[in-house]
Protein backbone atom coordinates (compact mmCIF):
# COMPACT_ATOMS: atom_id res chain seq x y z
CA UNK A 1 -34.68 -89.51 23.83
CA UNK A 2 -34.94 -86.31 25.86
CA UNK A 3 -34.75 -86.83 29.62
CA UNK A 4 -38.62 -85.33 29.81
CA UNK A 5 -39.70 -88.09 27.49
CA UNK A 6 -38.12 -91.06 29.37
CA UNK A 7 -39.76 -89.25 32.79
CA UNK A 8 -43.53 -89.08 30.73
CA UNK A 9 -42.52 -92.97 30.00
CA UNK A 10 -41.82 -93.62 33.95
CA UNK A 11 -44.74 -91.79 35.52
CA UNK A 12 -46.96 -93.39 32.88
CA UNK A 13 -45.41 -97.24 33.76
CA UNK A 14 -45.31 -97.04 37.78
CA UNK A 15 -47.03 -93.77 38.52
CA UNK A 16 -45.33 -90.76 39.20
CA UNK A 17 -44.75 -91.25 43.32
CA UNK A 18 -43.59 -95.23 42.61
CA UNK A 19 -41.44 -94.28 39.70
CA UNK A 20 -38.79 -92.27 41.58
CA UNK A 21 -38.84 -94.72 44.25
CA UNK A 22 -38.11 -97.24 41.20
CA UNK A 23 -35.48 -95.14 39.83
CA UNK A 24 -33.80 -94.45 42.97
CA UNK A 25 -33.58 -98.05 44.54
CA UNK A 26 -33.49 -100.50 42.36
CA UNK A 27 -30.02 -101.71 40.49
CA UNK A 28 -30.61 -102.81 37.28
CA UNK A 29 -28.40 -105.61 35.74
CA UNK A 30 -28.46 -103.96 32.17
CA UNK A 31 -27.06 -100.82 33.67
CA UNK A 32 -23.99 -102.31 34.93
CA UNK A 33 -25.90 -102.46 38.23
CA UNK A 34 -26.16 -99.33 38.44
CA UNK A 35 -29.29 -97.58 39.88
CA UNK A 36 -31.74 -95.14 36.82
CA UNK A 37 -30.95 -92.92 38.70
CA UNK A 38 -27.06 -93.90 38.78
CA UNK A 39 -26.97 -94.41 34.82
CA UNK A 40 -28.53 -90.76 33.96
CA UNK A 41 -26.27 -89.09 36.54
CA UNK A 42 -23.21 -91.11 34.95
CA UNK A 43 -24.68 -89.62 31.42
CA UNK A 44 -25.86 -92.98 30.23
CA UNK A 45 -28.26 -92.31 26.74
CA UNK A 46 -31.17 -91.94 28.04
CA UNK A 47 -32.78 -94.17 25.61
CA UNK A 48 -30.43 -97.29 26.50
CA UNK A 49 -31.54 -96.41 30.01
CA UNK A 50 -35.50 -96.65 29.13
CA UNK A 51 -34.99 -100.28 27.13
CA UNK A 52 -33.13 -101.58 30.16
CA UNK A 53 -36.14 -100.14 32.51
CA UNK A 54 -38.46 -102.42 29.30
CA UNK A 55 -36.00 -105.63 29.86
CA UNK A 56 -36.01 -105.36 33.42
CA UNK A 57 -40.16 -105.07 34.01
CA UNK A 58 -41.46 -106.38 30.28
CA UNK A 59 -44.81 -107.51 32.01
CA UNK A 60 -45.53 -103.70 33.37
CA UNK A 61 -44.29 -101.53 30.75
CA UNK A 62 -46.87 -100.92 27.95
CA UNK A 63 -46.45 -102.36 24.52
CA UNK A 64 -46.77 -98.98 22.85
CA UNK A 65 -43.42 -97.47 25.30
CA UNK A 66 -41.63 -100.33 24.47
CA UNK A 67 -39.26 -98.54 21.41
């Protein structure tokens, strides 16, 4: 997954204002507790990033994202 297409899946989940608060403050489990923004800068697969963003808020991510 190309960094652009995990952004398209953030701004499309929280909105694009709330999704760079989301990847900036909040330490996901998954991630080693690590921040989004933490795990890309740390050169974490973008795509193992995005399904712990999907474990982490299953109820607010849309189905069709979800892969």
């Amino acid at each position: 997954m190309k960094h652009s297409d995990f952004w398209d899946r953030m701004n499309e989940t929280f909105g694009a204002g709330y999704a760079r608060s989301v990847a900036a403050d909040h330490t996901i489990g998954a991630l080693d507790g690590r921040t989004v923004d933490q795990a890309l800068a740390d050169g974490e697969n973008a795509k193992r990033v995005w399904m712990a963003v999907c474990r982490t808020w299953p109820d607010r991510v849309p189905a069709r994202l979800v892969r």
